[in-house]
Protein backbone atom coordinates (compact mmCIF):
# COMPACT_ATOMS: atom_id res chain seq x y z
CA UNK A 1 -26.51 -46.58 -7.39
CA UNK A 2 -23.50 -45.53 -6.06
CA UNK A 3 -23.64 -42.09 -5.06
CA UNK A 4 -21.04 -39.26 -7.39
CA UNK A 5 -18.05 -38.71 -4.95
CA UNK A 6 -17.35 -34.51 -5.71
CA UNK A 7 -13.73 -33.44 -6.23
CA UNK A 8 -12.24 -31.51 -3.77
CA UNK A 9 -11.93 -27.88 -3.73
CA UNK A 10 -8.45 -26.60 -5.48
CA UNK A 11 -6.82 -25.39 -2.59
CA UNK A 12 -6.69 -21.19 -2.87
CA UNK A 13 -3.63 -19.82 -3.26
CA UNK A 14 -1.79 -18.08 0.10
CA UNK A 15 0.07 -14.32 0.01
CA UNK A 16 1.40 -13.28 3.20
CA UNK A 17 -0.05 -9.41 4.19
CA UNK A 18 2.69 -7.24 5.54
CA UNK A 19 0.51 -4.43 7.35
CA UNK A 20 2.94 -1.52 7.63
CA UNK A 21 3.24 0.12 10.95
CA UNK A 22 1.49 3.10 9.57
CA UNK A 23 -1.45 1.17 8.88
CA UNK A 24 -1.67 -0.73 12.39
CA UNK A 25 -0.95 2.48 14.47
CA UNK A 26 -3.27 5.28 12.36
CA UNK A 27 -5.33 3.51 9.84
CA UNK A 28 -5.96 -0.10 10.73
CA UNK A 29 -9.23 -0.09 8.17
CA UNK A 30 -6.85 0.46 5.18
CA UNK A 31 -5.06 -3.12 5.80
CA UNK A 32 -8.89 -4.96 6.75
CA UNK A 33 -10.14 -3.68 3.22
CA UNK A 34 -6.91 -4.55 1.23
CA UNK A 35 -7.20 -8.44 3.26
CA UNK A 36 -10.91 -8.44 2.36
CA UNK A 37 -10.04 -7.27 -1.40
CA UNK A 38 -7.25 -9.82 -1.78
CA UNK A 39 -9.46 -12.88 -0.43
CA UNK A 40 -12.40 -11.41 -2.58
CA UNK A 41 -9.47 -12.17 -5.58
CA UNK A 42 -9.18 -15.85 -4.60
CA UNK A 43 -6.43 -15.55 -1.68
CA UNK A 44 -5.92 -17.16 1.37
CA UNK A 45 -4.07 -14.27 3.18
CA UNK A 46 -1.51 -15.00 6.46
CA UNK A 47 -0.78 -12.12 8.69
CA UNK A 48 2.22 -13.13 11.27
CA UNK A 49 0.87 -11.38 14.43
CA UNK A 50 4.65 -10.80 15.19
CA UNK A 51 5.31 -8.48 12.29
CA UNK A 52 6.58 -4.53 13.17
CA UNK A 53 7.88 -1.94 10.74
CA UNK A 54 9.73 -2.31 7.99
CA UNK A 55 13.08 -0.45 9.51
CA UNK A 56 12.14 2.92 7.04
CA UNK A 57 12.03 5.74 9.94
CA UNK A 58 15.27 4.03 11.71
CA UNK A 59 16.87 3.66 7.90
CA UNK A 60 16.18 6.98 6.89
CA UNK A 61 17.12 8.91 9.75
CA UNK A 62 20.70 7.42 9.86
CA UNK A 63 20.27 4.54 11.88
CA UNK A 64 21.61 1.25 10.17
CA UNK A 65 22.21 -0.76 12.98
CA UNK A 66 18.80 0.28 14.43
CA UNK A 67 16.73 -0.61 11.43
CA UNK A 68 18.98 -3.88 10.99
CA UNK A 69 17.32 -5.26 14.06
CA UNK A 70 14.06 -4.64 13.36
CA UNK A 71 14.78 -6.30 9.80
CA UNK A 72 16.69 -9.15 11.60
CA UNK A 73 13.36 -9.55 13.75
CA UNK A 74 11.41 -10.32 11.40
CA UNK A 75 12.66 -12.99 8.84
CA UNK A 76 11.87 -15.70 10.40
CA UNK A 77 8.18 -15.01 9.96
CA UNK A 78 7.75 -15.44 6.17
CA UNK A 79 8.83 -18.66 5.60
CA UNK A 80 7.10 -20.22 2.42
CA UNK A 81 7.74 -19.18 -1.00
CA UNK A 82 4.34 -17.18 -1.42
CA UNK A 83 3.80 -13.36 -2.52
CA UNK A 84 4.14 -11.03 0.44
CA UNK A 85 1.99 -8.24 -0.12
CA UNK A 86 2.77 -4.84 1.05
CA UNK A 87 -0.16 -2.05 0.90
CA UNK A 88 2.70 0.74 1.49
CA UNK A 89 5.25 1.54 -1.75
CA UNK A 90 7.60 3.04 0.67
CA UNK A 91 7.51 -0.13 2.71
CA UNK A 92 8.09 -2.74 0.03
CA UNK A 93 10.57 -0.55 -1.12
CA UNK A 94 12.61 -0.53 1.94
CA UNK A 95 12.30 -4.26 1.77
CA UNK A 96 13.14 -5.32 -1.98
CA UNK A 97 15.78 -2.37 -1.97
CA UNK A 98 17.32 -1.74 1.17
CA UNK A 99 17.03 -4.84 3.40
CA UNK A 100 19.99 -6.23 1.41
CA UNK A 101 21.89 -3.18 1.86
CA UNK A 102 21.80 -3.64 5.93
CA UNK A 103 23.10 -6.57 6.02
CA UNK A 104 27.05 -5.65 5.24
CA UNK A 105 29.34 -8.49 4.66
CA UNK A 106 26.98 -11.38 6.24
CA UNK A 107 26.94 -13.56 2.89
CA UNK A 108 24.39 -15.77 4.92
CA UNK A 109 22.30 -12.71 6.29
CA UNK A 110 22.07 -11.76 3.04
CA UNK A 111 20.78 -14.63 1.38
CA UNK A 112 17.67 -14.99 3.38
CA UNK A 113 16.83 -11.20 3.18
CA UNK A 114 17.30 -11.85 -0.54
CA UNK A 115 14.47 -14.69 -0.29
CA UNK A 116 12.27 -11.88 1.01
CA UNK A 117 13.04 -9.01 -1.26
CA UNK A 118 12.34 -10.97 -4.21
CA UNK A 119 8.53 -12.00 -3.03
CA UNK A 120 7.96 -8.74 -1.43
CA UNK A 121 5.43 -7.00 -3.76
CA UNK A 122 3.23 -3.81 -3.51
CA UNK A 123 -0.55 -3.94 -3.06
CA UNK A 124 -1.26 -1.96 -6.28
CA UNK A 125 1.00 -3.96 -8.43
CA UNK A 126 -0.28 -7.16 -7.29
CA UNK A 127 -4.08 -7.11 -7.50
CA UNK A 128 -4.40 -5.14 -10.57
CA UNK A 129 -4.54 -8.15 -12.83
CA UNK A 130 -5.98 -10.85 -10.34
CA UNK A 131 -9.08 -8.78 -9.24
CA UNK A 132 -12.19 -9.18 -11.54
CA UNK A 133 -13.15 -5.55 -12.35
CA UNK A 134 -16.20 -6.16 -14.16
CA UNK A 135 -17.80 -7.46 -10.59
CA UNK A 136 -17.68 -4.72 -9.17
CA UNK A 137 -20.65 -2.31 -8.58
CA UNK A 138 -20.56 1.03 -10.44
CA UNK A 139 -20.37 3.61 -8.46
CA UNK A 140 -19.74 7.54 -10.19
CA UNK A 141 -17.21 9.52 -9.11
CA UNK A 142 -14.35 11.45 -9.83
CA UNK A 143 -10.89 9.90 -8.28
CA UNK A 144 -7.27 11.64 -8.56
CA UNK A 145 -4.37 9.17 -7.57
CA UNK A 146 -1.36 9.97 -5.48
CA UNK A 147 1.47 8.03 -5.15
CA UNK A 148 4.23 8.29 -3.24
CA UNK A 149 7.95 8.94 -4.25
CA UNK A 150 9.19 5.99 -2.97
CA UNK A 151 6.50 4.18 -4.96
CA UNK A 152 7.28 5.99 -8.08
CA UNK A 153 10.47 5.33 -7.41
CA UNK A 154 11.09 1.93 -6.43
CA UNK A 155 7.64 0.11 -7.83
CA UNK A 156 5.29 -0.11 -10.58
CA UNK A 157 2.48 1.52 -8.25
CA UNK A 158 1.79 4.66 -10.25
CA UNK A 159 0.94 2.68 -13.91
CA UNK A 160 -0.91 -0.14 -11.95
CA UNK A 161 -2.74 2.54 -9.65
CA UNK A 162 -3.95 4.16 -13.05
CA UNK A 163 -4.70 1.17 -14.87
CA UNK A 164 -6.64 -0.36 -11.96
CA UNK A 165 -8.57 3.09 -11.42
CA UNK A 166 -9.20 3.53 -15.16
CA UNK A 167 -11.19 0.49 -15.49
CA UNK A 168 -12.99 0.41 -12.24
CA UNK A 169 -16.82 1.26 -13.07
CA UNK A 170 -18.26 4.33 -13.09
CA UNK A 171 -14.29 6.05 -12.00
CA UNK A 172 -13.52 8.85 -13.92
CA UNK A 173 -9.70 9.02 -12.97
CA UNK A 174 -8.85 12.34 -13.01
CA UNK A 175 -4.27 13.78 -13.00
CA UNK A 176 -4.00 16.88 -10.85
CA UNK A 177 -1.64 19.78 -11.43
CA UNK A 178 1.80 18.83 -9.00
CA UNK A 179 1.01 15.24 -9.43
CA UNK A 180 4.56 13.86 -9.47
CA UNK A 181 5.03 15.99 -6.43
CA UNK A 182 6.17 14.84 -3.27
CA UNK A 183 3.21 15.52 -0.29
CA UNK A 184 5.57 17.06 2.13
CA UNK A 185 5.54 14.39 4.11
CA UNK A 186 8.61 11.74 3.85
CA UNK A 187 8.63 10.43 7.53
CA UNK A 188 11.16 12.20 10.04
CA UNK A 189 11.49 15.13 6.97
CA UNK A 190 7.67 16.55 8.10
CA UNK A 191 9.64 16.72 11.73
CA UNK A 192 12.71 18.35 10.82
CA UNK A 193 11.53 20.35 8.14
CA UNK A 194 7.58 21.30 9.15
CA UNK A 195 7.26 24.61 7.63
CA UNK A 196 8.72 22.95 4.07
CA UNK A 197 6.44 19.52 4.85
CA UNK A 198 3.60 22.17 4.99
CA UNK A 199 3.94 24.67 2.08
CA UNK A 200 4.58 21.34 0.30
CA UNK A 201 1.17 19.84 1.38
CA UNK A 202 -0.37 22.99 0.81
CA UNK A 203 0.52 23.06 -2.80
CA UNK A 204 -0.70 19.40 -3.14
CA UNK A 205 -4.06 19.97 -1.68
CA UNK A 206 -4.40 23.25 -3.73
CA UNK A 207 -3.95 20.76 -6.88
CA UNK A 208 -6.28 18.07 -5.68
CA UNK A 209 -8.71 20.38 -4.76
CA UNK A 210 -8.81 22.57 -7.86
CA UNK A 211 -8.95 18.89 -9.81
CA UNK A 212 -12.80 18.90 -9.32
CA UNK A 213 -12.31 15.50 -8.20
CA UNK A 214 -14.55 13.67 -5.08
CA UNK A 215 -12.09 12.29 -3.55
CA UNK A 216 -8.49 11.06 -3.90
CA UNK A 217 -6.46 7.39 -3.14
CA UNK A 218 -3.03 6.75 -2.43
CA UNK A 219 -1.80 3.59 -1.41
CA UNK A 220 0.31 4.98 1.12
CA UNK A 221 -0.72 5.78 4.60
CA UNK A 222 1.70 7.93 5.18
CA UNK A 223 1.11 10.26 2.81
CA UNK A 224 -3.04 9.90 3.38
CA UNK A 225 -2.12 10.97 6.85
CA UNK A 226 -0.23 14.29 5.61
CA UNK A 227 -2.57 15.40 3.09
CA UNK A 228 -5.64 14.66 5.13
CA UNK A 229 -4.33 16.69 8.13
CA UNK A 230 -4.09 19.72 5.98
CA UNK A 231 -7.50 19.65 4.15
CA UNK A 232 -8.92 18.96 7.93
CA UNK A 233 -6.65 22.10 8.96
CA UNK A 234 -7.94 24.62 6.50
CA UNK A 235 -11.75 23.27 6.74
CA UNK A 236 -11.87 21.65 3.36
CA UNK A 237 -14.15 19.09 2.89
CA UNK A 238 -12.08 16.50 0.50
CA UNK A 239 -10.60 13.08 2.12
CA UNK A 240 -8.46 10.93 0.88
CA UNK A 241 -8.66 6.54 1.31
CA UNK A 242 -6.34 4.11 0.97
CA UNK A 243 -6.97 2.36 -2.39
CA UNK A 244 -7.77 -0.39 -1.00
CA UNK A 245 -10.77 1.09 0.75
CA UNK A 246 -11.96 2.06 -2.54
CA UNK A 247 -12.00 -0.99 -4.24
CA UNK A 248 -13.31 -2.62 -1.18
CA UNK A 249 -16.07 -0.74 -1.29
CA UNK A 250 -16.89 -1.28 -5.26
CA UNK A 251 -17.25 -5.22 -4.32
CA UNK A 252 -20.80 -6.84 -4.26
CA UNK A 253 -22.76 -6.81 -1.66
CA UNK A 254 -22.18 -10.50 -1.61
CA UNK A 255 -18.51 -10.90 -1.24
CA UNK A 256 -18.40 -8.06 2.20
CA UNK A 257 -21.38 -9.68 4.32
């Protein structure tokens, strides 16, 4: 008898993972559980080892020409048409938003950062319908969600982040007073301005704290890193994670050994 011959695997689709410099520098666990989340979802994930920053601090601060080179760097390093997945709102905004505004009258400069901006997508918004929620293990607790301006602003982040939260097991997802508040913390604004930045973070901890909640996600780093350094500061015990920690830590045993 002439032995079956099995079908070959469907190859798993690829995403790109653009790791923020946030992440890399401060909180390097927050991009290992968002890669472990998105291959736990089916990916194949790429990481170009040559990838920086996304241009924000240069862009914000009034540095065009500054962030345009760091842009410029870095397109050569995304070159198939696959998702690139961002786990920073602020970040894949600068991308999909600004990037084409850097690059001036350069009609071809600005056809391959339009490539880009159009795959760039945030983390949030992207795995909220390709993860299967009902594997995950149910843990109770209490969650509030932060997201950033620039992710209210220039992404879906703040529906998907509730959506995805809602229906994770055992989450109770709970909206704190000041929630469409602004952490203080805005890059080079928490240097220039620190007294603002702090009365600002103060009045956002206040809120999460008086929430009830055990503890609180964002999906931006930067923001984590503000709010976290104030509840340290005053001797509170409340942390915040990176959403993607959270959900990493909801998947089986199985899929994290």
């Amino acid at each position: 008898m002439i032995p079956a011959i099995k079908a070959a695997p469907a190859p798993r689709p690829q995403v790109y993972f653009f790791a923020t410099c946030v992440i890399d520098l401060f909180s390097p666990e927050a991009g290992l559980d968002a890669i472990t989340v998105l291959e736990h979802a089916g990916f194949d994930v790429l990481f170009p080892e040559q990838q920086t920053c996304c241009g924000q601090p240069a862009y914000t601060s009034g540095f065009p020409e500054q962030a345009r080179a760091v842009m410029e760097a870095q397109l050569d390093l995304f070159p198939e048409n696959i998702p690139i997945v961002v786990p920073s709102g602020s970040c894949m905004g600068m991308i999909r938003h600004h990037w084409p505004q850097l690059c001036g009258e350069d009609a071809e400069l600005r056809q391959r950062v339009a490539g880009i901006a159009a795959r760039v997508v945030e983390f949030t918004d992207f795995i909220v319908g390709r993860i299967d929620l009902a594997s995950l293990k149910t843990v109770e607790r209490s969650v509030c969600l932060h997201t950033s301006c620039s992710a209210r602003r220039e992404s879906g982040a703040l529906s998907s982040g509730r959506k995805l939260l809602s229906a994770m097991p055992g989450v109770k997802l709970l909206v704190q007073d000041h929630e469409s508040e602004c952490c203080g913390f805005g890059g080079t604004f928490s240097v220039k301005h620190p007294e603002i930045s702090a009365a600002m973070a103060s009045d956002k901890t206040n809120a999460l704290v008086a929430s009830g909640c055990d503890a609180f996600v964002s999906a931006d780093c930067g923001c984590l890193l503000n709010l976290n350094s104030t509840l340290e500061k005053r001797g509170l015990p409340l942390r915040g994670q990176h959403l993607a920690s959270l959900l990493r830590a909801s998947l089986p045993d199985e899929a994290v050994s």
